[in-house]
Protein backbone atom coordinates (compact mmCIF):
# COMPACT_ATOMS: atom_id res chain seq x y z
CA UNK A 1 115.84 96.03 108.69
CA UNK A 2 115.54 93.92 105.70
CA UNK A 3 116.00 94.95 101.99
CA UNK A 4 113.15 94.16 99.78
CA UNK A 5 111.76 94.00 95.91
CA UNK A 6 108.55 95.49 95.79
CA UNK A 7 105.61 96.87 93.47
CA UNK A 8 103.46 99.86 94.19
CA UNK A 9 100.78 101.33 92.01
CA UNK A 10 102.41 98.95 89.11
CA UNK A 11 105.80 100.09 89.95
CA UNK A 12 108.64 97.92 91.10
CA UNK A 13 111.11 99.43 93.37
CA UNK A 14 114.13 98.28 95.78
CA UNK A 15 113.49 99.88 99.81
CA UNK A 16 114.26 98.53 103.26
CA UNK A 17 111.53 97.59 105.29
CA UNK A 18 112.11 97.72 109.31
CA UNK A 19 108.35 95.36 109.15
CA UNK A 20 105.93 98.21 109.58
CA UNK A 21 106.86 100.42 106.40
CA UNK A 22 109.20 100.60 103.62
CA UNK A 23 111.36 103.82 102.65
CA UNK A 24 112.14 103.58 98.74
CA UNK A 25 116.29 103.13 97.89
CA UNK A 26 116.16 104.71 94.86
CA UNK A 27 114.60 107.63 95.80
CA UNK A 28 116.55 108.07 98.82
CA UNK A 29 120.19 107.05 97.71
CA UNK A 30 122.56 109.39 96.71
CA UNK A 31 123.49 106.54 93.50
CA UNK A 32 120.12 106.15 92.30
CA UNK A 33 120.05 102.02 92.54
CA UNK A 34 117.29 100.79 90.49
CA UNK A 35 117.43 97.39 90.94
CA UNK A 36 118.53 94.84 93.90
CA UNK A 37 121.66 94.04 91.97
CA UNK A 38 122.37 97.55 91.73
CA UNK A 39 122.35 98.15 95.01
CA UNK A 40 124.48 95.11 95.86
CA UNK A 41 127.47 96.29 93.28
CA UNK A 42 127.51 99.64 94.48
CA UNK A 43 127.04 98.69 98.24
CA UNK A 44 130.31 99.95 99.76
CA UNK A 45 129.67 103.75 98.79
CA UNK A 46 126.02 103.35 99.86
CA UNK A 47 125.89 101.10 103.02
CA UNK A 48 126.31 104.21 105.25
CA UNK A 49 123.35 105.75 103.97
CA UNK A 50 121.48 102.94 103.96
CA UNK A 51 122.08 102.33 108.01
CA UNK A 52 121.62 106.07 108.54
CA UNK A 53 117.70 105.71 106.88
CA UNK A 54 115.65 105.74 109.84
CA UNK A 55 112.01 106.63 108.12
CA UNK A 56 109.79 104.02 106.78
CA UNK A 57 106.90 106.22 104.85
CA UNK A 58 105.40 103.96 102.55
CA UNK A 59 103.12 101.35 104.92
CA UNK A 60 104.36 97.71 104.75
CA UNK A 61 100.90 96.66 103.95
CA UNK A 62 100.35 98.74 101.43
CA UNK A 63 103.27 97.34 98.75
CA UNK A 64 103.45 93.78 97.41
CA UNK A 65 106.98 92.00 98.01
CA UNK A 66 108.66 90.40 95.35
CA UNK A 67 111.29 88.19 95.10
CA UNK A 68 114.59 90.43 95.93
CA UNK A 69 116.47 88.95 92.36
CA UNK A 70 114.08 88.61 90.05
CA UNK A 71 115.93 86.75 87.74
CA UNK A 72 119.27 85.20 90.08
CA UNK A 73 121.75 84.37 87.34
């Protein structure tokens, strides 16, 4: 599994890809991260739940990647 940037319908969202389909973080995270960096701050409390995701709903092909950091700093 790989965690991934990506936009869908105009939207850009954080999800975990296992290369066939993508299951959105935000949505699925008891936190709420919005953003990659987000996710990486809060990642103790939310690594278990990240490992336990095991469905991929939203079809790889279907969502453009972006870079994970938009902006690195």
């Amino acid at each position: 599994m790989k965690l991934v940037t990506y936009s869908l319908d105009g939207a850009i969202s954080i999800g975990i890809t296992d290369g066939q389909g993508v299951a959105n973080l935000t949505e699925r995270l008891s936190l709420r991260p919005r953003t990659m960096i987000d996710l990486i701050e809060n990642w103790e409390p939310l690594r278990q739940e990240v490992v336990e995701i095991s469905a991929f709903p939203q079809p790889l092909a279907e969502v453009r990647l972006l870079a994970p950091i938009p902006r690195p700093g």
